[in-house]
C-alpha atoms as a PDB file:
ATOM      1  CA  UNK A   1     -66.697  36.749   7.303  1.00  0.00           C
ATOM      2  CA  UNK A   2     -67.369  33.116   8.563  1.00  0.00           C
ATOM      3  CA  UNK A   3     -70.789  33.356   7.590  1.00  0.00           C
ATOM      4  CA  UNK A   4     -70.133  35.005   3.957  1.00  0.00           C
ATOM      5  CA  UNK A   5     -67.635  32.043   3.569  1.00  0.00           C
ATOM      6  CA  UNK A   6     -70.602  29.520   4.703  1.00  0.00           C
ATOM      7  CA  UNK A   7     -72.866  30.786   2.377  1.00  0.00           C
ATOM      8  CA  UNK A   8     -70.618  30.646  -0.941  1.00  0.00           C
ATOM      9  CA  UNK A   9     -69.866  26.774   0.048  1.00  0.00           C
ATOM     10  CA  UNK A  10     -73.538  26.049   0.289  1.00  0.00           C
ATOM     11  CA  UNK A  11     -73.984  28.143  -3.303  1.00  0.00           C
ATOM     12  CA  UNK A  12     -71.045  25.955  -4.416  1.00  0.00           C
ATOM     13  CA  UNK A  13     -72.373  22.506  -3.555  1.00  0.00           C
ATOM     14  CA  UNK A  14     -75.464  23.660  -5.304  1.00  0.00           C
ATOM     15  CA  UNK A  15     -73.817  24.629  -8.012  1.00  0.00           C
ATOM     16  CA  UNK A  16     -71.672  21.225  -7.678  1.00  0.00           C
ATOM     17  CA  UNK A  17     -74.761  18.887  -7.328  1.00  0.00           C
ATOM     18  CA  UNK A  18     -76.459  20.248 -10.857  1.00  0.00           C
ATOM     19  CA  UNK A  19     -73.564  19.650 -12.060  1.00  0.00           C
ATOM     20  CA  UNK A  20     -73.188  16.017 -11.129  1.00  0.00           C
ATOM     21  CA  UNK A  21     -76.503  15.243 -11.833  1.00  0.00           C
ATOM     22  CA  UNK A  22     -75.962  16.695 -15.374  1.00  0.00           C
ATOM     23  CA  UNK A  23     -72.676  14.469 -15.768  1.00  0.00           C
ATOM     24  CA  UNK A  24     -74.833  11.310 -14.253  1.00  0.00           C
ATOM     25  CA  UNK A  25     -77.515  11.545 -17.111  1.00  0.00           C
ATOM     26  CA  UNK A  26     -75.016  11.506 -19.773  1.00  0.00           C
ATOM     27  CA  UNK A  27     -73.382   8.778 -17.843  1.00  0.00           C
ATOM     28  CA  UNK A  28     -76.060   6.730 -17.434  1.00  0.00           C
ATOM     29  CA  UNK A  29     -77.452   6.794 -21.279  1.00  0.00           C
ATOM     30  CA  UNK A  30     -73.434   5.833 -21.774  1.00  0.00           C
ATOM     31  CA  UNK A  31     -73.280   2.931 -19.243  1.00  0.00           C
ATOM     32  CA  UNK A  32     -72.111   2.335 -15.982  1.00  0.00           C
ATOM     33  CA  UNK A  33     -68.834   4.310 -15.881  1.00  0.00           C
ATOM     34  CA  UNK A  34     -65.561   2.918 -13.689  1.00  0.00           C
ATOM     35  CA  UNK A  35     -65.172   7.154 -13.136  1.00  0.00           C
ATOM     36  CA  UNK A  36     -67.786   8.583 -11.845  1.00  0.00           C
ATOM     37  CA  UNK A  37     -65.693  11.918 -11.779  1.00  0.00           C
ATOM     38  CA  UNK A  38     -64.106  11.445 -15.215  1.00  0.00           C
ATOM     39  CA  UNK A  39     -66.530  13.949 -17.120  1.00  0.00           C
ATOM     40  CA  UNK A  40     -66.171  16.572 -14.201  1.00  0.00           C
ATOM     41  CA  UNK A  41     -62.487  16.483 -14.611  1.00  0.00           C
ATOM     42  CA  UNK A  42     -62.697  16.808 -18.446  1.00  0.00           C
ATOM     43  CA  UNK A  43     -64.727  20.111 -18.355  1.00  0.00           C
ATOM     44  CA  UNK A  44     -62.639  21.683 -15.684  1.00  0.00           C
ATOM     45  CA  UNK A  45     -59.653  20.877 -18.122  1.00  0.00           C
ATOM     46  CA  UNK A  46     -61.695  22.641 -20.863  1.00  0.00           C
ATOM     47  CA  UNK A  47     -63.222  25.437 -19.544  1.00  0.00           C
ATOM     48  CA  UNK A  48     -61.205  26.158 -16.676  1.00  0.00           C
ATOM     49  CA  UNK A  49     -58.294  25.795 -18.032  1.00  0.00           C
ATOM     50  CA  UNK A  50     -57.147  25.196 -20.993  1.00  0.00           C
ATOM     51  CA  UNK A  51     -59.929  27.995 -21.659  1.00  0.00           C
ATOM     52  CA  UNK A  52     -57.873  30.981 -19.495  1.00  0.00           C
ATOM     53  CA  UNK A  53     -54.392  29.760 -21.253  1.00  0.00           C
ATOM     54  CA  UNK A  54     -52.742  26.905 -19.893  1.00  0.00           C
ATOM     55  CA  UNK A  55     -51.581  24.649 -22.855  1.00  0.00           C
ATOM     56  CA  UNK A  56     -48.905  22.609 -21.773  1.00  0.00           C
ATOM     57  CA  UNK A  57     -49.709  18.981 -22.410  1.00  0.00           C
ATOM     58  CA  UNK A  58     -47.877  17.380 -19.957  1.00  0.00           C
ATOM     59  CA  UNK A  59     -49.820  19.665 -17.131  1.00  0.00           C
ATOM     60  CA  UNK A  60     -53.285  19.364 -18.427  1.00  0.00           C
ATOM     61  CA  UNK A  61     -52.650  15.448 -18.867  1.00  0.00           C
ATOM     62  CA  UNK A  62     -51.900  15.654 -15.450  1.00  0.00           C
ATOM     63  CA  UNK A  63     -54.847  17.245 -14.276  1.00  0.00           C
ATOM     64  CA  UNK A  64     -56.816  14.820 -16.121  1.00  0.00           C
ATOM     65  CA  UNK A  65     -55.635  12.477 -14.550  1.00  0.00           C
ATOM     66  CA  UNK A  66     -55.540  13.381 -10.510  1.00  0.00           C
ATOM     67  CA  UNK A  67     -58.752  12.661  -8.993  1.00  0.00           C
ATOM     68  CA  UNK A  68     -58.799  16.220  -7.157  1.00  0.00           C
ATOM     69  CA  UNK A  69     -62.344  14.654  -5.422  1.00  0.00           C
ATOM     70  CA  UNK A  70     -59.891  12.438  -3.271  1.00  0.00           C
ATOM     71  CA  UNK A  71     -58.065  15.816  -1.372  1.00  0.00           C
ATOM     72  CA  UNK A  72     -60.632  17.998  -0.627  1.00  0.00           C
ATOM     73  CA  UNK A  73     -63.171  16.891   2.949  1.00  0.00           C
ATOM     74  CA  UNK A  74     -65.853  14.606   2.324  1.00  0.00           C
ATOM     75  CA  UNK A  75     -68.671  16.883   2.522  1.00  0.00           C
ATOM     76  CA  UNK A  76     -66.864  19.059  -0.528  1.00  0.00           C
ATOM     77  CA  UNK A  77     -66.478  16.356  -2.415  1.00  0.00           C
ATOM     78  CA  UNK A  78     -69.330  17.517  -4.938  1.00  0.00           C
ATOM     79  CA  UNK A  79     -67.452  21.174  -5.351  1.00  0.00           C
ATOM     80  CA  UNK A  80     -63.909  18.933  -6.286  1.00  0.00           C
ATOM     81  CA  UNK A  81     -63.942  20.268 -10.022  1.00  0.00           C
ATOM     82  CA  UNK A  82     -65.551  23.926  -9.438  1.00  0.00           C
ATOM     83  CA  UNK A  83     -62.820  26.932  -9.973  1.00  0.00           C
ATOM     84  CA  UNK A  84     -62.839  27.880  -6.319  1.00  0.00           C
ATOM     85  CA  UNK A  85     -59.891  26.947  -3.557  1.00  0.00           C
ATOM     86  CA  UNK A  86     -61.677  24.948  -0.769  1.00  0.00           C
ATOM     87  CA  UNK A  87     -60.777  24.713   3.244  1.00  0.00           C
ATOM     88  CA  UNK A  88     -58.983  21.716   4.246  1.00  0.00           C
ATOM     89  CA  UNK A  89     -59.469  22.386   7.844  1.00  0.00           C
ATOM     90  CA  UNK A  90     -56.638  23.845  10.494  1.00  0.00           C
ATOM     91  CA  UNK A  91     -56.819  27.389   8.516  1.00  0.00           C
ATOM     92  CA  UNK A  92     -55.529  25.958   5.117  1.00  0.00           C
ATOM     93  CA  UNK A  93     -57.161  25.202   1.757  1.00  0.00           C
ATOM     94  CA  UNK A  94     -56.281  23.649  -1.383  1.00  0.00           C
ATOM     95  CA  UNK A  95     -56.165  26.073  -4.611  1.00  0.00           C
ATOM     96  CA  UNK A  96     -58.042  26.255  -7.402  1.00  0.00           C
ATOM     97  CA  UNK A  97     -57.653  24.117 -10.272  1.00  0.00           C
ATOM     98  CA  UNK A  98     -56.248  27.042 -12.580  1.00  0.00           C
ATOM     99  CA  UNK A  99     -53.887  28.309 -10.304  1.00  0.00           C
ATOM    100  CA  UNK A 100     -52.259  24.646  -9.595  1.00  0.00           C
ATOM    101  CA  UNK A 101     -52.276  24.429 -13.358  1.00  0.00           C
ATOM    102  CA  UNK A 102     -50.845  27.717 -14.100  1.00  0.00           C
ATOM    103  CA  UNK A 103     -48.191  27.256 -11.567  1.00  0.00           C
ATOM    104  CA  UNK A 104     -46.660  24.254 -12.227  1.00  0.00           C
ATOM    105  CA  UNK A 105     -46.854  25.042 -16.282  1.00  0.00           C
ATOM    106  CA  UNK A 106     -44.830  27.781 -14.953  1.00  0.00           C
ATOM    107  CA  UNK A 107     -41.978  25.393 -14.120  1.00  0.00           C
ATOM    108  CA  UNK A 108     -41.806  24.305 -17.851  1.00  0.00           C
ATOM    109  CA  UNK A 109     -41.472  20.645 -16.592  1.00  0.00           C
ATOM    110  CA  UNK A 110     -40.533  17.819 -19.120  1.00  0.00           C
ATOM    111  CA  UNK A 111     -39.923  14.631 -17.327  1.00  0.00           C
ATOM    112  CA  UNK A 112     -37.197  13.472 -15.388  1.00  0.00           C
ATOM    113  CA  UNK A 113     -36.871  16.605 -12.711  1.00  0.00           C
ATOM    114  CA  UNK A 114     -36.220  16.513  -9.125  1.00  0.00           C
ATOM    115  CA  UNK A 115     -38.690  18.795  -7.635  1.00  0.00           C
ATOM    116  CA  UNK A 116     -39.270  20.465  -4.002  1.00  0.00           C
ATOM    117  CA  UNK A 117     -42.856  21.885  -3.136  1.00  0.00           C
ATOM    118  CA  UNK A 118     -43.308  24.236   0.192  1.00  0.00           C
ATOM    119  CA  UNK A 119     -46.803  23.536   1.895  1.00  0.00           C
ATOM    120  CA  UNK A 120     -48.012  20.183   1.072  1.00  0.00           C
ATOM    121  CA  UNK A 121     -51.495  21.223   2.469  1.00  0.00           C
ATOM    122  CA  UNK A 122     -54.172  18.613   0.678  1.00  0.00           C
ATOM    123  CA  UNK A 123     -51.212  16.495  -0.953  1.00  0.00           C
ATOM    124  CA  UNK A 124     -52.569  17.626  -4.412  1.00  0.00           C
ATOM    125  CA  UNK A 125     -50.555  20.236  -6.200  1.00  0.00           C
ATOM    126  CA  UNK A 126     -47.567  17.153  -4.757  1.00  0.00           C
ATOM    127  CA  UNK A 127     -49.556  14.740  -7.121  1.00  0.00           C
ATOM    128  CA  UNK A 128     -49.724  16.558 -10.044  1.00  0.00           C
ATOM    129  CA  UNK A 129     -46.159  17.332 -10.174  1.00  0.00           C
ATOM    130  CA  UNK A 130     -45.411  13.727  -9.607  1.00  0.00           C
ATOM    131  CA  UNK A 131     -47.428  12.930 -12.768  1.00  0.00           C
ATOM    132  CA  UNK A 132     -44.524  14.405 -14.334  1.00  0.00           C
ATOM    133  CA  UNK A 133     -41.613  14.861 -12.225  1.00  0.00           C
ATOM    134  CA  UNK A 134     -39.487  12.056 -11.469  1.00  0.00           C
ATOM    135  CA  UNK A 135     -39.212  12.942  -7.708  1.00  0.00           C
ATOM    136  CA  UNK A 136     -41.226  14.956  -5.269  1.00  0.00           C
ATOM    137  CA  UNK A 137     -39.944  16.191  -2.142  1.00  0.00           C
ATOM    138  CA  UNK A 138     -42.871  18.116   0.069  1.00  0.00           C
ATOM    139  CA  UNK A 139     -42.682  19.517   2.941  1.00  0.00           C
ATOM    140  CA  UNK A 140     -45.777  20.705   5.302  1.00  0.00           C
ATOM    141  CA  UNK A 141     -45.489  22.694   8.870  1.00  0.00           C
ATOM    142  CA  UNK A 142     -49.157  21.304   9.925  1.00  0.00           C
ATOM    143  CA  UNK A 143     -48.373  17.635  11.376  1.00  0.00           C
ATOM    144  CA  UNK A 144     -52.270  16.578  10.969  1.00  0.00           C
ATOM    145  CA  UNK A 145     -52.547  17.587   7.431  1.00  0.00           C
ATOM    146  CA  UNK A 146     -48.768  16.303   6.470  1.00  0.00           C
ATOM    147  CA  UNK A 147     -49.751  12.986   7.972  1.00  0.00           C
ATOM    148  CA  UNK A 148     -53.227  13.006   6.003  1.00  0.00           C
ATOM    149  CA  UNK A 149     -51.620  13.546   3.138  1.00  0.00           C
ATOM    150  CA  UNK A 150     -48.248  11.460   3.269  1.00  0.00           C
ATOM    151  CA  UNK A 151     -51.007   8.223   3.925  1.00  0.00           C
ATOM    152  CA  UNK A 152     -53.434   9.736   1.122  1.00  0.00           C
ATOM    153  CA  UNK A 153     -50.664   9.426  -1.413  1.00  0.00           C
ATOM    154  CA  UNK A 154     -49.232   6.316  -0.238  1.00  0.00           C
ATOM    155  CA  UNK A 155     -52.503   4.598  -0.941  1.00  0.00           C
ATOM    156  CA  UNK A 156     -52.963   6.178  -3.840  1.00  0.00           C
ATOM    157  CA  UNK A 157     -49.591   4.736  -5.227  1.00  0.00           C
ATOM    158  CA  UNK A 158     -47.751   7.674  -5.390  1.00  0.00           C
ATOM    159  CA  UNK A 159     -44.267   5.939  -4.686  1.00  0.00           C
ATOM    160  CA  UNK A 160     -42.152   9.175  -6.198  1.00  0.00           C
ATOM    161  CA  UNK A 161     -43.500  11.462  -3.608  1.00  0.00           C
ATOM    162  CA  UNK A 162     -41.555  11.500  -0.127  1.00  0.00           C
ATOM    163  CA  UNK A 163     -42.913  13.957   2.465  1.00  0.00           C
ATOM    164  CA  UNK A 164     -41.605  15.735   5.434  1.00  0.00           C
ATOM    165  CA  UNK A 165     -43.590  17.109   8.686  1.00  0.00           C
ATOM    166  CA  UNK A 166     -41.761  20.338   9.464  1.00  0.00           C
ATOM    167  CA  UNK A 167     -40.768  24.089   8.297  1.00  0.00           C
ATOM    168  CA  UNK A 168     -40.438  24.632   4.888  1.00  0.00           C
ATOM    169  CA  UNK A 169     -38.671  27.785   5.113  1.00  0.00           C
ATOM    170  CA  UNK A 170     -35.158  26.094   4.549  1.00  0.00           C
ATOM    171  CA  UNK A 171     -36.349  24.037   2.169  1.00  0.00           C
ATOM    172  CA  UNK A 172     -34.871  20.441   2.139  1.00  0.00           C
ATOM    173  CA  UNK A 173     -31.731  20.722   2.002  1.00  0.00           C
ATOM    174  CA  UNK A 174     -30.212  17.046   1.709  1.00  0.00           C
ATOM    175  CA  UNK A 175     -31.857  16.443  -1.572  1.00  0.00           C
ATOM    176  CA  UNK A 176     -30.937  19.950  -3.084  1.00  0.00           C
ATOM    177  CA  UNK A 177     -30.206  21.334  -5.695  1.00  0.00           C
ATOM    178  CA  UNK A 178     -33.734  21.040  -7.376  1.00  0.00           C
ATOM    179  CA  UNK A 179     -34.293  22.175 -11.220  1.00  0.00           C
ATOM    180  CA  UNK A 180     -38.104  23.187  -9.788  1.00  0.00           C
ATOM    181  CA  UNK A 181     -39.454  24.436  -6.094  1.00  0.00           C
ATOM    182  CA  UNK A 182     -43.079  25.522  -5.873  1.00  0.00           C
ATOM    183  CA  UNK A 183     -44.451  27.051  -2.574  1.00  0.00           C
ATOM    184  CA  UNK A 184     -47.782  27.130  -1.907  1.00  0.00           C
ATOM    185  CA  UNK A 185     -47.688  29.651   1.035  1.00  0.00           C
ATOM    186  CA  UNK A 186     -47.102  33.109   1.436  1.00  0.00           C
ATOM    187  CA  UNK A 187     -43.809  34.782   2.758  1.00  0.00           C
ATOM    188  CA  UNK A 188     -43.223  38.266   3.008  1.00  0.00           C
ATOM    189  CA  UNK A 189     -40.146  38.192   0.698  1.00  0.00           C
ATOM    190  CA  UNK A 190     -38.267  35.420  -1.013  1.00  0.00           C
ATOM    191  CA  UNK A 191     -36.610  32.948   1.015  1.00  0.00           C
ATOM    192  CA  UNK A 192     -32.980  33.019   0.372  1.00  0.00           C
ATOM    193  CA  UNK A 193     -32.745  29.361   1.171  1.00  0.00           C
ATOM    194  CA  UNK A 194     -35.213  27.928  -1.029  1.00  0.00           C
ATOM    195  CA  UNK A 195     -33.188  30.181  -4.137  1.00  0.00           C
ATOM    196  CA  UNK A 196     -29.868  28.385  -2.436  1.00  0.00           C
ATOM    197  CA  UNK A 197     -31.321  25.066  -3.401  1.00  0.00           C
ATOM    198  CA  UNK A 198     -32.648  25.774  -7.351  1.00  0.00           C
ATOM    199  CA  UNK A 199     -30.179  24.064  -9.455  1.00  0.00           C
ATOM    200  CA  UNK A 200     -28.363  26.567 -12.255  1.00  0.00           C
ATOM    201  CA  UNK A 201     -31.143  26.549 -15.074  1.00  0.00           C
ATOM    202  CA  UNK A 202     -33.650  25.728 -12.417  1.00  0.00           C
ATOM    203  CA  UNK A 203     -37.274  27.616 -11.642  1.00  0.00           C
ATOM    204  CA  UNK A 204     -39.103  28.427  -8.775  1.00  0.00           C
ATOM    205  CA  UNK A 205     -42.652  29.722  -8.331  1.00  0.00           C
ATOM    206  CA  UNK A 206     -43.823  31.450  -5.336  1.00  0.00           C
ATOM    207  CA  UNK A 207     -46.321  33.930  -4.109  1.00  0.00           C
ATOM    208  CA  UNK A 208     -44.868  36.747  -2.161  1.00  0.00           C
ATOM    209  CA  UNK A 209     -46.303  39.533  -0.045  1.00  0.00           C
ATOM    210  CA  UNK A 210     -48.991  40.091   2.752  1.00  0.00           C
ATOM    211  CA  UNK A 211     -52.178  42.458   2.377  1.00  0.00           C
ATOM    212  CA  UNK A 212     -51.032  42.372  -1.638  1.00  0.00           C
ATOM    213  CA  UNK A 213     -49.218  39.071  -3.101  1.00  0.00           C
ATOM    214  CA  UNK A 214     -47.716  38.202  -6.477  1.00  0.00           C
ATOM    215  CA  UNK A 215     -46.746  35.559  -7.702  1.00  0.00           C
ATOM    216  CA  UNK A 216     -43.357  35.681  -8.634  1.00  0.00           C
ATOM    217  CA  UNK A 217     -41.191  33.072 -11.303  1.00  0.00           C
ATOM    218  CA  UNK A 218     -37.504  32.960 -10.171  1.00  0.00           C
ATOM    219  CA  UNK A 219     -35.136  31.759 -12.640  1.00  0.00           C
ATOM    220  CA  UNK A 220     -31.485  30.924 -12.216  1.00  0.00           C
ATOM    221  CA  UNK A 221     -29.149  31.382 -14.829  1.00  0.00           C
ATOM    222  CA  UNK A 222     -26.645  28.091 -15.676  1.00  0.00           C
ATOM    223  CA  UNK A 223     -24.005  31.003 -14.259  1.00  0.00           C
ATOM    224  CA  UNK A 224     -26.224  31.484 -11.307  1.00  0.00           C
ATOM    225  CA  UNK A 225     -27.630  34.988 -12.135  1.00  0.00           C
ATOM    226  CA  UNK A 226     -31.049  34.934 -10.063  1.00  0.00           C
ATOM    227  CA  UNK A 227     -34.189  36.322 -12.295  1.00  0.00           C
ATOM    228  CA  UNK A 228     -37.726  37.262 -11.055  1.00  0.00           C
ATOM    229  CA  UNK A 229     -40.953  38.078 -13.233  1.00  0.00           C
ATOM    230  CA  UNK A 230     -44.209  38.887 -11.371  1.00  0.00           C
ATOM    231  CA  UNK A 231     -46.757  36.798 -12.971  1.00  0.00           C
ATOM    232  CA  UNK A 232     -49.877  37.188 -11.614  1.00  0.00           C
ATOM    233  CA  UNK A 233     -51.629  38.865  -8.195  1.00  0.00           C
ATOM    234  CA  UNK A 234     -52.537  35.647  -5.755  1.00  0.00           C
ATOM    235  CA  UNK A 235     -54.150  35.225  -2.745  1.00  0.00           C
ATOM    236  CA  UNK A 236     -52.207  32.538  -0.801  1.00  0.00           C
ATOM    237  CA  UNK A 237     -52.268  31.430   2.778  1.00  0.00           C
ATOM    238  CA  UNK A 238     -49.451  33.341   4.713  1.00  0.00           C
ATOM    239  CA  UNK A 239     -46.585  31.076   5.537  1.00  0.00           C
ATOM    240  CA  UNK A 240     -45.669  30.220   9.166  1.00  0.00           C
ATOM    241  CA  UNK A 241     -42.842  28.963  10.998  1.00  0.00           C
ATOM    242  CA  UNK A 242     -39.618  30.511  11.045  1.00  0.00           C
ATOM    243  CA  UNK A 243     -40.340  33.392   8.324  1.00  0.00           C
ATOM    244  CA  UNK A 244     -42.771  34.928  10.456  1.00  0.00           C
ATOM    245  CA  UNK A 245     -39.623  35.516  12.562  1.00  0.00           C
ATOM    246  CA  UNK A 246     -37.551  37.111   9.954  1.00  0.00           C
ATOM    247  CA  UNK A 247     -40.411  39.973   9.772  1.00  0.00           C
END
């Protein structure tokens, strides 16, 4: 399996480089640009996408702007824009451009909102929400990668984003009640504490399940009536901690 997985990141960074050199001729016959990723970003907007449904401005402004190159490692920095998720290191990876996009459309944010993610993992699905979200609480199990990422985003200015080293199951429970919570890891079944903390009118989107996930939309009524809609079948790193537990 380890090898397989080798052998689709080499096809990727292939894949990656003629791209790149593509986006550095028109570049170059357009002058020296300040972005050298701008045009990469722009056609994973477009055909990645905008192209498979997503059309909420405020989302695909977002993902415009996020320079995606910055959270994967160094030596994947050519495969940034490709439609593929990509290993972090310590077991984790950071999803693919769609499914950040489709998820956090999902939350129907507008500006203003408090919101909680589960599994900071790269710090990147954390800094497209803040592009919209007033506040961003995260909160990732994996001290090396929560670290990495809470001194990624501080140097990258992200002053609305606060994050927190530890298990996400409970969510965060002094800033609650949040009108949005996104997980980006796996439990078995919902986390009753996480749908605790959505405010009435709120929305959560999480991917549920072992050997076969969906991901599910929860939606709380302003009476507090809890909703669910399965959205789409996922493949999401399991979630750890105090879930695994609960099993």
């Amino acid at each position: 399996m380890e090898k397989i997985f080798r052998i689709l990141i080499v096809l990727l960074l292939l894949c990656a480089c003629r791209l790149d050199a593509e986006t550095s001729n028109v570049q170059h016959s357009a002058g020296a640009p300040t972005d050298p990723y701008a045009q990469q970003r722009e056609q994973m907007v477009r055909n990645q996408i905008e192209a498979r449904g997503v059309r909420d401005r405020l989302v695909l402004d977002a993902m415009r702007k996020v320079h995606r190159h910055l959270f994967v490692p160094g030596h994947l920095t050519q495969a940034a824009y490709l439609d593929f998720p990509l290993p972090i290191g310590e077991g984790q990876t950071i999803s693919q451009p769609y499914i950040v996009a489709f998820m956090t459309e999902s939350l129907q944010l507008k500006g203003g909102e408090k919101a909680l993610e589960i599994g900071t993992g790269s710090g990147y699905q954390a800094a497209v929400l803040a592009e919209i979200a007033k506040e961003v609480y995260t909160i990732e199990i994996i001290p090396s990668l929560g670290n990495r990422a809470k001194a990624l985003l501080k140097a990258m200015g992200c002053e609305n984003i606060h994050v927190r080293i530890g298990d996400g199951y409970r969510g965060w429970r002094e800033h609650a009640p949040y009108d949005a919570i996104i997980v980006t890891a796996a439990p078995p079944s919902i986390p009753k504490p996480l749908v605790d903390q959505l405010k009435p009118g709120g929305r959560m989107v999480i991917p549920v399940g072992e050997s076969f996930q969906e991901l599910i939309l929860i939606t709380k009524g302003r009476d507090g009536a809890v909703g669910k809609k399965s959205l789409l079948p996922v493949r999401f790193v399991p979630m750890t901690g105090e879930v695994q537990e609960k099993k």
